[in-house]
C-alpha atoms as a PDB file:
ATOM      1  CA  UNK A   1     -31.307 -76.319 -95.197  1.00  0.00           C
ATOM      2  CA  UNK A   2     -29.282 -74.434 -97.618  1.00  0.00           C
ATOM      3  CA  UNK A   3     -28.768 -71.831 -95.244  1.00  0.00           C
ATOM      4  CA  UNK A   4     -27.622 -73.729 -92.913  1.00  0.00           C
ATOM      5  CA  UNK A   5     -24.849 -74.950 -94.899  1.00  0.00           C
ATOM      6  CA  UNK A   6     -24.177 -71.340 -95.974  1.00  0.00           C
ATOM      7  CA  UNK A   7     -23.764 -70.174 -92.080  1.00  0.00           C
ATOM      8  CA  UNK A   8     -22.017 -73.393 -91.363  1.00  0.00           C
ATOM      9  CA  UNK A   9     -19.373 -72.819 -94.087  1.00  0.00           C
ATOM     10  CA  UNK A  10     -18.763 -68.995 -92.994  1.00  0.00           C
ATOM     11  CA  UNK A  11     -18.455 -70.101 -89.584  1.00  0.00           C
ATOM     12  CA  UNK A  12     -15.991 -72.485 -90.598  1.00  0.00           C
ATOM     13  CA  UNK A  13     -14.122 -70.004 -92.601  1.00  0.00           C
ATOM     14  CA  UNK A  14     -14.516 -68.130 -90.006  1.00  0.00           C
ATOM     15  CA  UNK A  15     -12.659 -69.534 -87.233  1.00  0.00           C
ATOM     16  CA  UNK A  16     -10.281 -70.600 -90.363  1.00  0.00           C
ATOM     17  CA  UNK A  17      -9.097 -66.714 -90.484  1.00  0.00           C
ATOM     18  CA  UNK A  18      -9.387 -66.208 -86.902  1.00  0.00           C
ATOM     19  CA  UNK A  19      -6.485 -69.235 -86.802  1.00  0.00           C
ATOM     20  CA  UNK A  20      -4.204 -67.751 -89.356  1.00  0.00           C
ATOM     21  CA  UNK A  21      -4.761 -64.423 -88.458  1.00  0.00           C
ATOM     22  CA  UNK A  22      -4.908 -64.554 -85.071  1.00  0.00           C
ATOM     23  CA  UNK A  23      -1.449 -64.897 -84.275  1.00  0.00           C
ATOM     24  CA  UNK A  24      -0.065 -62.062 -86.751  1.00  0.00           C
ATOM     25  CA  UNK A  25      -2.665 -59.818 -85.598  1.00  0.00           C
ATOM     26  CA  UNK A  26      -1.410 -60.540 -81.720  1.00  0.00           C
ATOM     27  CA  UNK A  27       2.455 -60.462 -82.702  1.00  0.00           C
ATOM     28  CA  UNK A  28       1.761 -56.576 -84.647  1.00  0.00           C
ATOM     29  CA  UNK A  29      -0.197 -55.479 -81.720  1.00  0.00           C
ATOM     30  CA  UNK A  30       2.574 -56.709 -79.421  1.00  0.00           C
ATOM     31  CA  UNK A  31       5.092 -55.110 -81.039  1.00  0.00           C
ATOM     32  CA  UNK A  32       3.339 -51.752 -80.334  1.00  0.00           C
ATOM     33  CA  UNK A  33       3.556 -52.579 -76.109  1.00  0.00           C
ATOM     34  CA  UNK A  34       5.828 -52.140 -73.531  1.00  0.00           C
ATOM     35  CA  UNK A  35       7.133 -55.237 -71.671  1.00  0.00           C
ATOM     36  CA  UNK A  36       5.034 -54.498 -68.821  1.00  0.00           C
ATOM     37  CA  UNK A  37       2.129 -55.191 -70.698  1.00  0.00           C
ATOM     38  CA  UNK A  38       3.137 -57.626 -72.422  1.00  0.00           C
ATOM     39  CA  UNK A  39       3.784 -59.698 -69.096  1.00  0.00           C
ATOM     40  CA  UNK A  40       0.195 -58.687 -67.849  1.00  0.00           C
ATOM     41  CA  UNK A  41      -1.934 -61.084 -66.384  1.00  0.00           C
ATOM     42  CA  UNK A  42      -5.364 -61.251 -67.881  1.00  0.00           C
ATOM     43  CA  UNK A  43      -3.222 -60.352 -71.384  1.00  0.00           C
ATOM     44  CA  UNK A  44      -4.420 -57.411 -73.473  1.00  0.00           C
ATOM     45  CA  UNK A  45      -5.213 -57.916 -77.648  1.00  0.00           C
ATOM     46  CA  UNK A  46      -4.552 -53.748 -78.445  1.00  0.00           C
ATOM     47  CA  UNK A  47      -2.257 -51.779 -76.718  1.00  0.00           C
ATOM     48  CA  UNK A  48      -3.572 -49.791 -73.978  1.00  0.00           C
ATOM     49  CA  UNK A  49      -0.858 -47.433 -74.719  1.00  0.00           C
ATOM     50  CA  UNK A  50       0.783 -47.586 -78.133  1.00  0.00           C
ATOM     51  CA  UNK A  51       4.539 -47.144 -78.503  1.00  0.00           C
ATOM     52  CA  UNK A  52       7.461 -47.173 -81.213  1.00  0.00           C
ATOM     53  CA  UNK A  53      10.067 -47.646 -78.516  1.00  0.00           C
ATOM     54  CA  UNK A  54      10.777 -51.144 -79.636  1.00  0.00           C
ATOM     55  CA  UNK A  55      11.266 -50.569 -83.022  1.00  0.00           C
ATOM     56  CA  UNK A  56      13.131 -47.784 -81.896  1.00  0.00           C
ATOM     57  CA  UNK A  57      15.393 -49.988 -80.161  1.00  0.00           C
ATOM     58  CA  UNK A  58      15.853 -52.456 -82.577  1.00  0.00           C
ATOM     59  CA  UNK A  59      17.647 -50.000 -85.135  1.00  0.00           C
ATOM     60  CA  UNK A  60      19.614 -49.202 -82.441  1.00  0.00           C
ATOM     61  CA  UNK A  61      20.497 -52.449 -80.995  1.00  0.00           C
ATOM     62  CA  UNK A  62      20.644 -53.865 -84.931  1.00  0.00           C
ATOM     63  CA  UNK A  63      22.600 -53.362 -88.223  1.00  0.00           C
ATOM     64  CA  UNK A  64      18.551 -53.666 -89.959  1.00  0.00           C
ATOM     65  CA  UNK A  65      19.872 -52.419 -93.252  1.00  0.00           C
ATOM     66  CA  UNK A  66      22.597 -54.268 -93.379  1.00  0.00           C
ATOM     67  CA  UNK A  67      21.095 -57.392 -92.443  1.00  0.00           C
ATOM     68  CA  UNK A  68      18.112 -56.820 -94.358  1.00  0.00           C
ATOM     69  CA  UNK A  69      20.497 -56.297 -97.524  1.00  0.00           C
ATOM     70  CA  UNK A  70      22.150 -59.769 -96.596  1.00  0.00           C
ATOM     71  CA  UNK A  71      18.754 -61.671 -96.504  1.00  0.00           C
ATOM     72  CA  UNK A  72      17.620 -59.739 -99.996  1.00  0.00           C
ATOM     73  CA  UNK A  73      21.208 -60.992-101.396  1.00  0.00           C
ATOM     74  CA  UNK A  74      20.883 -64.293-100.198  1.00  0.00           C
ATOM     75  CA  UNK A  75      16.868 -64.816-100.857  1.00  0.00           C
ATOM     76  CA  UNK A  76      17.375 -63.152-104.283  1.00  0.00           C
ATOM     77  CA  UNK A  77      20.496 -65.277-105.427  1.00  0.00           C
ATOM     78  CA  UNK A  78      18.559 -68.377-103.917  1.00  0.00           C
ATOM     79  CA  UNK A  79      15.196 -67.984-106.254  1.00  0.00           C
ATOM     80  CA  UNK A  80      16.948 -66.888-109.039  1.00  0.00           C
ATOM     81  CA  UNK A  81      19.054 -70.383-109.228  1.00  0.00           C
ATOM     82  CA  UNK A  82      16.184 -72.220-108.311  1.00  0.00           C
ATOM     83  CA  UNK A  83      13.717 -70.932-110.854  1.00  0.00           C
ATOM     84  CA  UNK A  84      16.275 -71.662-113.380  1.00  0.00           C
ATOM     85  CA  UNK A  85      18.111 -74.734-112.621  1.00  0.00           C
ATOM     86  CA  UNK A  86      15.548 -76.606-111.287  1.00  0.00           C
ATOM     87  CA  UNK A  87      13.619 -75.306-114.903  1.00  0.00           C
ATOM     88  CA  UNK A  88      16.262 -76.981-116.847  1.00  0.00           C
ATOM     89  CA  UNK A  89      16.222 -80.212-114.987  1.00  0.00           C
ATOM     90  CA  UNK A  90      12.514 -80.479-115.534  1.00  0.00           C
ATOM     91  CA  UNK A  91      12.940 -79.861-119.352  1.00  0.00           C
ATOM     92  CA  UNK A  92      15.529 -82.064-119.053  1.00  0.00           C
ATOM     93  CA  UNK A  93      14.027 -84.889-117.676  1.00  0.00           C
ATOM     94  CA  UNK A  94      10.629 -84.534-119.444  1.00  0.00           C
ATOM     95  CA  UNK A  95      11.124 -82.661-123.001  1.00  0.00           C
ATOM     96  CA  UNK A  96      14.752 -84.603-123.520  1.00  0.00           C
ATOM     97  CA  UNK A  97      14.899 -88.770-124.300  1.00  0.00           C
ATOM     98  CA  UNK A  98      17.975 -90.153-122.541  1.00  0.00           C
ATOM     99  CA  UNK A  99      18.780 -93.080-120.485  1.00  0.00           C
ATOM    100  CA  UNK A 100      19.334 -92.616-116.556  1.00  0.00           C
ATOM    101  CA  UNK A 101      16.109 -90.097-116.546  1.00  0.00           C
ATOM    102  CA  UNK A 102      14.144 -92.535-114.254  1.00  0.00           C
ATOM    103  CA  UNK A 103      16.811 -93.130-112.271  1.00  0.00           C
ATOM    104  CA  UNK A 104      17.616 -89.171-111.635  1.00  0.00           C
ATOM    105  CA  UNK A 105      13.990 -88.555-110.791  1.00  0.00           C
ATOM    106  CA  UNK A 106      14.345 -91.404-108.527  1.00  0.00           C
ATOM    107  CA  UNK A 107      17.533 -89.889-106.508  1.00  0.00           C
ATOM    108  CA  UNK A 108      15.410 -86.130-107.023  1.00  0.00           C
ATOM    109  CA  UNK A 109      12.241 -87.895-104.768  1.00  0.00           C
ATOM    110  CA  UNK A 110      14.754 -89.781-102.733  1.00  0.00           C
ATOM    111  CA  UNK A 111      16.487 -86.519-101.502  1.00  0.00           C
ATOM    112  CA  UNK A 112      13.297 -85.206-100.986  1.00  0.00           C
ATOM    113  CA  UNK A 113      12.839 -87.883 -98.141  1.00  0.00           C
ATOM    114  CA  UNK A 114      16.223 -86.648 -96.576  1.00  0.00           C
ATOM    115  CA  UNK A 115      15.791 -84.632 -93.634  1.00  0.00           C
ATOM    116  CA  UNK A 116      17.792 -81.346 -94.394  1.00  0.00           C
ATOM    117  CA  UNK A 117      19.144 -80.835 -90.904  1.00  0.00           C
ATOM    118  CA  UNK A 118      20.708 -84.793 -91.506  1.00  0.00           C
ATOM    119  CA  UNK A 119      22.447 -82.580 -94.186  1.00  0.00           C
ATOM    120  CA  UNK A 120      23.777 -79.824 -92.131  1.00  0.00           C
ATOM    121  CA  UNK A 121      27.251 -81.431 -91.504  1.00  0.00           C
ATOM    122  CA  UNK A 122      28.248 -82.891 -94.707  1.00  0.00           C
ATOM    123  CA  UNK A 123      27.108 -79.785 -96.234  1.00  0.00           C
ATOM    124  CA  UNK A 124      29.394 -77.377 -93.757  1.00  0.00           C
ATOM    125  CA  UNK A 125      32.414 -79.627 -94.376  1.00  0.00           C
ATOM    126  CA  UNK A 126      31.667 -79.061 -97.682  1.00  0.00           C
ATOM    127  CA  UNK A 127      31.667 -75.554 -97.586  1.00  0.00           C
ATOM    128  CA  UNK A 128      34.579 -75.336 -95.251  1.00  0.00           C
ATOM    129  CA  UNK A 129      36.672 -76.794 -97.413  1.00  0.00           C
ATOM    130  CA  UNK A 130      36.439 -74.715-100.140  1.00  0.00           C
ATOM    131  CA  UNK A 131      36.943 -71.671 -97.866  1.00  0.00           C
ATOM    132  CA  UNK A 132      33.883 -69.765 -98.573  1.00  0.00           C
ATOM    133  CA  UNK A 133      32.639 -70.331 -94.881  1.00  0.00           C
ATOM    134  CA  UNK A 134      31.248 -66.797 -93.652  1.00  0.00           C
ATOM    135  CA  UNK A 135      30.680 -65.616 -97.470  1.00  0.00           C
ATOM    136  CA  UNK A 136      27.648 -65.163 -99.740  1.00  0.00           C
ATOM    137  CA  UNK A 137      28.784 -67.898-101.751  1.00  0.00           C
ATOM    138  CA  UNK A 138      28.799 -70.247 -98.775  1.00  0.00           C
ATOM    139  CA  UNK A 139      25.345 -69.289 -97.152  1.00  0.00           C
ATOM    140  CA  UNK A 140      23.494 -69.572-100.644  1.00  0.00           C
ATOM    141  CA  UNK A 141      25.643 -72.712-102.077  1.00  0.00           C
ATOM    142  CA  UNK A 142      23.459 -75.481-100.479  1.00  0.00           C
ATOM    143  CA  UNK A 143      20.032 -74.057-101.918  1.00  0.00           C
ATOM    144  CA  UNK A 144      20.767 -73.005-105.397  1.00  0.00           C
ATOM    145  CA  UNK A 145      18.714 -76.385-107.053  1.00  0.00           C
ATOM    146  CA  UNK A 146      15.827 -77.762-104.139  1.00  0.00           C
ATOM    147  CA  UNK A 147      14.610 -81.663-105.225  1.00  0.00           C
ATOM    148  CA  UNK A 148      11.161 -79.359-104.099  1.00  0.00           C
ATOM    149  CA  UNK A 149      11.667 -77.045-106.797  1.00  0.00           C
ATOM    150  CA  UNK A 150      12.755 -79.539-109.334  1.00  0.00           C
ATOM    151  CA  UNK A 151       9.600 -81.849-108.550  1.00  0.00           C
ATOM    152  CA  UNK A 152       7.017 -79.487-109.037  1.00  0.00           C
ATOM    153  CA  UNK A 153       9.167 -77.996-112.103  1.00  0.00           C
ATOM    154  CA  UNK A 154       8.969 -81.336-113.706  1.00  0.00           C
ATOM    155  CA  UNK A 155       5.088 -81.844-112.762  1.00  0.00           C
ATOM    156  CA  UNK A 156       4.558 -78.931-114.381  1.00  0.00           C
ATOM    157  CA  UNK A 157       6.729 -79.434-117.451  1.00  0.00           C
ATOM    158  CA  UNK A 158       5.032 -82.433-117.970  1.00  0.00           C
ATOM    159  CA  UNK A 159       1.624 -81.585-118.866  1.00  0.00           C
ATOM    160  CA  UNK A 160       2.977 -79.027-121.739  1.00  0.00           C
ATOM    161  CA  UNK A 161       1.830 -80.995-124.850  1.00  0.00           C
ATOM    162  CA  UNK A 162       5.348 -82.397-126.797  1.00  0.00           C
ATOM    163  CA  UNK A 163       3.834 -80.913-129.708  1.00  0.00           C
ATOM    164  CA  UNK A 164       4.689 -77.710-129.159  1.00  0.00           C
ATOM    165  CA  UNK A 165       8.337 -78.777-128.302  1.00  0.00           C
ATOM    166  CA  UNK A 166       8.668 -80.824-131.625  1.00  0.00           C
ATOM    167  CA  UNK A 167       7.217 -78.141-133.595  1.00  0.00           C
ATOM    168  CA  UNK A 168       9.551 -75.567-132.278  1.00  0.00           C
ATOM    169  CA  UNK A 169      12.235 -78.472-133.541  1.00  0.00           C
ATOM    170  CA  UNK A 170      10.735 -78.623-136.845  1.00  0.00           C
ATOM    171  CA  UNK A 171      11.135 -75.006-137.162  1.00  0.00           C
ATOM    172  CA  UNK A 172      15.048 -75.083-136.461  1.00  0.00           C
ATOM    173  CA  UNK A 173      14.577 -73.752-132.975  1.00  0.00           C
ATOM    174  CA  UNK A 174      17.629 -75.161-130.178  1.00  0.00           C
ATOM    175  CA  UNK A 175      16.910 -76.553-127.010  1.00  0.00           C
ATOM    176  CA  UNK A 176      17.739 -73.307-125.308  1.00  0.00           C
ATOM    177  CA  UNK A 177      15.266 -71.179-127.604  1.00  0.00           C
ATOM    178  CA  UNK A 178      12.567 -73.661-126.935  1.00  0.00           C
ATOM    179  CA  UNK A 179      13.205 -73.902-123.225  1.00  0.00           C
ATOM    180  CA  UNK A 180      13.136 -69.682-122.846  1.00  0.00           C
ATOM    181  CA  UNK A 181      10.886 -68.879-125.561  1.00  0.00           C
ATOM    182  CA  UNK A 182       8.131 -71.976-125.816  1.00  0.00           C
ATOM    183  CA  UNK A 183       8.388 -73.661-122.159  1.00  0.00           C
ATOM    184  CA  UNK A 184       9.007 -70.869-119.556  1.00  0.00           C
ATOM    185  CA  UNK A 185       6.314 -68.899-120.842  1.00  0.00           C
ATOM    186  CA  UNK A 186       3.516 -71.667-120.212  1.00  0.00           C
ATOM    187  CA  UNK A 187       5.483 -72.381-116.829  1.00  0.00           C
ATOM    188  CA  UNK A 188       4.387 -68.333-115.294  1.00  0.00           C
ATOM    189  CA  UNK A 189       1.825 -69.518-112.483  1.00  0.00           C
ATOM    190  CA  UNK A 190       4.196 -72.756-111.307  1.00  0.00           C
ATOM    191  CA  UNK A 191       7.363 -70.236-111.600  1.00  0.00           C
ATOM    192  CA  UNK A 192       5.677 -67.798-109.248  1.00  0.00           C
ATOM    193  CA  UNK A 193       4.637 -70.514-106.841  1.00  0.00           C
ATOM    194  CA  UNK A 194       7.880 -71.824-106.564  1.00  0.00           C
ATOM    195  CA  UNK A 195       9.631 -68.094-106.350  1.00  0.00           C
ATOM    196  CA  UNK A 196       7.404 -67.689-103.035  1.00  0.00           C
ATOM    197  CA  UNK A 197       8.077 -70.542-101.880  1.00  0.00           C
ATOM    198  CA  UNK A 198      11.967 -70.467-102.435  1.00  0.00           C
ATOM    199  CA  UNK A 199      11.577 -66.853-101.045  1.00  0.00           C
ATOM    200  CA  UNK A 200       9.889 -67.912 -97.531  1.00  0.00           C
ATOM    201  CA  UNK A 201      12.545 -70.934 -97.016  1.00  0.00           C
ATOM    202  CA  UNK A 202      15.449 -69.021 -97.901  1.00  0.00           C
ATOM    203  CA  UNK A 203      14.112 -65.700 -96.090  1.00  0.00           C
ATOM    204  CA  UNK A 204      13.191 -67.404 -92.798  1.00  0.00           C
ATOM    205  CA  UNK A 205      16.101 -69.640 -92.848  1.00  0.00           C
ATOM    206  CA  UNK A 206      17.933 -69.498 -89.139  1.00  0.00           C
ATOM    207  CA  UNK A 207      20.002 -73.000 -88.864  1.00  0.00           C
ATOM    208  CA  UNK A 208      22.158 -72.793 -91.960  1.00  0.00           C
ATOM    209  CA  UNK A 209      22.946 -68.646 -91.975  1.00  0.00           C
ATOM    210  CA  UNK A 210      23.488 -69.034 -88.262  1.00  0.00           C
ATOM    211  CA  UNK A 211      25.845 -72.094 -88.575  1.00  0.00           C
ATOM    212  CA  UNK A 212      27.911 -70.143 -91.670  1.00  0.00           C
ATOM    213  CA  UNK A 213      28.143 -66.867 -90.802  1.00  0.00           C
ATOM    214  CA  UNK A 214      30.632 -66.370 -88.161  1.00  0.00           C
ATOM    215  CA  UNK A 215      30.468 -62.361 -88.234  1.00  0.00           C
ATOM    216  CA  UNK A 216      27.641 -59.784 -87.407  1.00  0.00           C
ATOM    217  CA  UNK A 217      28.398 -58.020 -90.982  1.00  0.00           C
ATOM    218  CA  UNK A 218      27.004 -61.538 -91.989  1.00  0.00           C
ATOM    219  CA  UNK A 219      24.553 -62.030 -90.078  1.00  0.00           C
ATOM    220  CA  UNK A 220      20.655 -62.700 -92.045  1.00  0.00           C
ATOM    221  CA  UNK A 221      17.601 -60.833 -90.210  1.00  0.00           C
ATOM    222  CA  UNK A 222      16.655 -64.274 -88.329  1.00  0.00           C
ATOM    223  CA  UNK A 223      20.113 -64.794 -87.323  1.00  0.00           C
ATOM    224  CA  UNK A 224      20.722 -60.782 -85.950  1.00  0.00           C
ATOM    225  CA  UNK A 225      17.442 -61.166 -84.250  1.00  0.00           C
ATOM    226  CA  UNK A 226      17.870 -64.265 -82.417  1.00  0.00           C
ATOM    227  CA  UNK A 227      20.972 -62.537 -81.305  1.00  0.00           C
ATOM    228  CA  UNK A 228      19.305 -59.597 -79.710  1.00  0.00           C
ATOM    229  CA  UNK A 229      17.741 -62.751 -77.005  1.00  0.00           C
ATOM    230  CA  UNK A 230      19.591 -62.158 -73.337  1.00  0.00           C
ATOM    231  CA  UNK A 231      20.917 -65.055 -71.185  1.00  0.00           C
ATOM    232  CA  UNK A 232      18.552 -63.659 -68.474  1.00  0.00           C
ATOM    233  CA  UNK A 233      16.268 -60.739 -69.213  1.00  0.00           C
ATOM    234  CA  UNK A 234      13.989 -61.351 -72.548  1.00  0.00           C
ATOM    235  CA  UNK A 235      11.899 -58.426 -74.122  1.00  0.00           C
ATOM    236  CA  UNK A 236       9.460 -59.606 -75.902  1.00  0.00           C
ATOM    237  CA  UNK A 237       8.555 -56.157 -77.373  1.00  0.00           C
ATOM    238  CA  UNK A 238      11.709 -56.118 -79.085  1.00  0.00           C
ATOM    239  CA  UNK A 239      11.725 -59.939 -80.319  1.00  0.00           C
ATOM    240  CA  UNK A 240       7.684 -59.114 -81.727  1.00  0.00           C
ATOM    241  CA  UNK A 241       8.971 -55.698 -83.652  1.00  0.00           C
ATOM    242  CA  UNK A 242      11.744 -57.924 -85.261  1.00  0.00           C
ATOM    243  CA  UNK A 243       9.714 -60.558 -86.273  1.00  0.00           C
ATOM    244  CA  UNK A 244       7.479 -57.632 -88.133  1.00  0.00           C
ATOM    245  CA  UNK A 245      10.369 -56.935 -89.708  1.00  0.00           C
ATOM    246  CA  UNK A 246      11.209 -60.177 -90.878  1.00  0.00           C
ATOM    247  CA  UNK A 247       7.704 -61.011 -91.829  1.00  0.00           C
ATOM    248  CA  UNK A 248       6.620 -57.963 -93.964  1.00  0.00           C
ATOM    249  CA  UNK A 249       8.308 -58.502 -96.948  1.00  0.00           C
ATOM    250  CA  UNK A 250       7.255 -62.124 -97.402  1.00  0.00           C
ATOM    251  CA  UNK A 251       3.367 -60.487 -96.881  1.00  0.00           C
ATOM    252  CA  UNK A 252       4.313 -58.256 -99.568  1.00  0.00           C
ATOM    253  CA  UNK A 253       5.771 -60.432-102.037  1.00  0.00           C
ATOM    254  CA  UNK A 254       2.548 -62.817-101.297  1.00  0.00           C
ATOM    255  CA  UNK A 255       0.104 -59.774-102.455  1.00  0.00           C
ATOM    256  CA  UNK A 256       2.222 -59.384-105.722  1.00  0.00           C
ATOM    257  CA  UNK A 257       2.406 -62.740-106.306  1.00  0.00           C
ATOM    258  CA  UNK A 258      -0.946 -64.243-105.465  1.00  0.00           C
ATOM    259  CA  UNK A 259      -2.919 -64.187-108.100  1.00  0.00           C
ATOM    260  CA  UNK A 260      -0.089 -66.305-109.907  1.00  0.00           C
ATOM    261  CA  UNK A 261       0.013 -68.091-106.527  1.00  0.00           C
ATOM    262  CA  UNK A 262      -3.451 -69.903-106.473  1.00  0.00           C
ATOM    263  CA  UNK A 263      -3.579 -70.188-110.203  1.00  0.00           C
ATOM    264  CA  UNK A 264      -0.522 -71.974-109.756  1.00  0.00           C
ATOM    265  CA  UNK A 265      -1.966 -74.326-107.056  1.00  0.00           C
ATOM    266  CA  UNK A 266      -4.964 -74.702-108.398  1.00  0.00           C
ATOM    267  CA  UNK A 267      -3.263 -75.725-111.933  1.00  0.00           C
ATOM    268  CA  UNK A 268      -1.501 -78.199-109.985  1.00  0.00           C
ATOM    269  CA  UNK A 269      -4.702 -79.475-108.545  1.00  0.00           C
ATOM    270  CA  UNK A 270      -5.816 -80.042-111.428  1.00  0.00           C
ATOM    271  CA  UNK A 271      -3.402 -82.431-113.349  1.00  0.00           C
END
């Protein structure tokens, strides 16, 4: 009996990793084939002849570096101001007594119910209007605080015992020294959970970057690359090699950051 439950649950797994890594597995091995065989009927998994023509072409066809430097500037700026600000509103709201801190959780869960793309206009009038439409300033300005980031922040925060806070007090220690030097400390694993996740949204974003950025020298990596699609003729081989190249740093930061990762999600499974 118990080894049927053993085969059951790697079978299960299984098919689990066959799902998630199916489809990265297919996308690297397609960016490694010519159109042709990309469009053949029964569909190949490996290349039957393997090829660097499309990522040939898309440094040719594409600013990469340049674009690549855009989405680091922007994803970079993004998690920074998130791990920060949304630290200090989580402090705020759970380390600091004041009236009206119901009430701004409240509005922080009730943003969270907002739809962002509901958002998109109000936000690019916004932005407009202060003239920093096609600029850093105005791709980034709409994600420095997430109510995401400020939520799990505050979770987090919460389960830090007030001892420690009122202790640091006792000992003449400001609210900033406690918040860098007692708080963020304890906060590593959720910090690193919410960097990734900051990281992916900001990385992959498309609607926003594409709606701001009116020239190429602006352009993110998912913006350039949806740029490289024809009117007419598609390749396919060139769209998979791009989304590589969108994809492998997020993979990367993952490895680095996954041990912090599940500790963080399995802290927060926890409380």
């Amino acid at each position: 009996m118990r080894r049927t439950r053993v085969a059951a649950l790697y079978a299960a797994l299984t098919i689990g990793l066959v799902a998630v890594a199916g489809p990265f597995l297919w996308t690297l091995f397609g960016s490694f084939k010519s159109d042709a065989e990309l469009r053949r009927d029964p569909p190949t998994f490996l290349p039957l002849q393997w090829i660097t023509d499309n990522y040939a072409a898309l440094f040719e066809r594409m600013d990469v570096v340049r674009v690549t430097a855009n989405s680091a500037v922007v994803a970079a700026v993004v998690v920074a101001s998130n791990l920060l600000f949304c630290s200090m509103v989580a402090y705020a709201l759970t380390k600091l007594r004041f009236s009206g801190g119901r009430v701004v959780f409240g509005l922080v869960l009730l943003q969270m119910m907002v739809p962002g793309i509901v958002l998109l206009i109000p936000q690019f009038v916004t932005v407009a209007s202060l003239n920093l439409a096609d600029t850093y300033a105005g791709i980034v300005l709409p994600g420095l605080v997430t109510p995401l980031g400020v939520f799990m922040m505050r979770q987090f925060m919460g389960e830090i015992p007030d001892e420690l806070v009122h202790a640091a007090r006792v000992d003449g220690a400001g609210e900033f020294r406690i918040f860098f030097r007692v708080v963020m400390p304890l906060c590593k694993p959720v910090l690193a959970t919410l960097g990734l996740i900051t990281f992916m949204t900001s990385w992959n974003g498309f609607i926003w970057p594409a709606v701001v950025a009116q020239r190429k020298e602006m352009y993110t990596l998912p913006v350039a690359l949806a740029s490289l699609s024809g009117r007419e003729t598609v390749h396919y081989g060139l769209l998979l090699a791009g989304v590589i190249v969108v994809i492998a740093p997020v993979l990367l930061l993952f490895v680095f950051l996954q041990r912090y990762f599940v500790q963080g999600v399995a802290t927060a499974g926890l409380r």
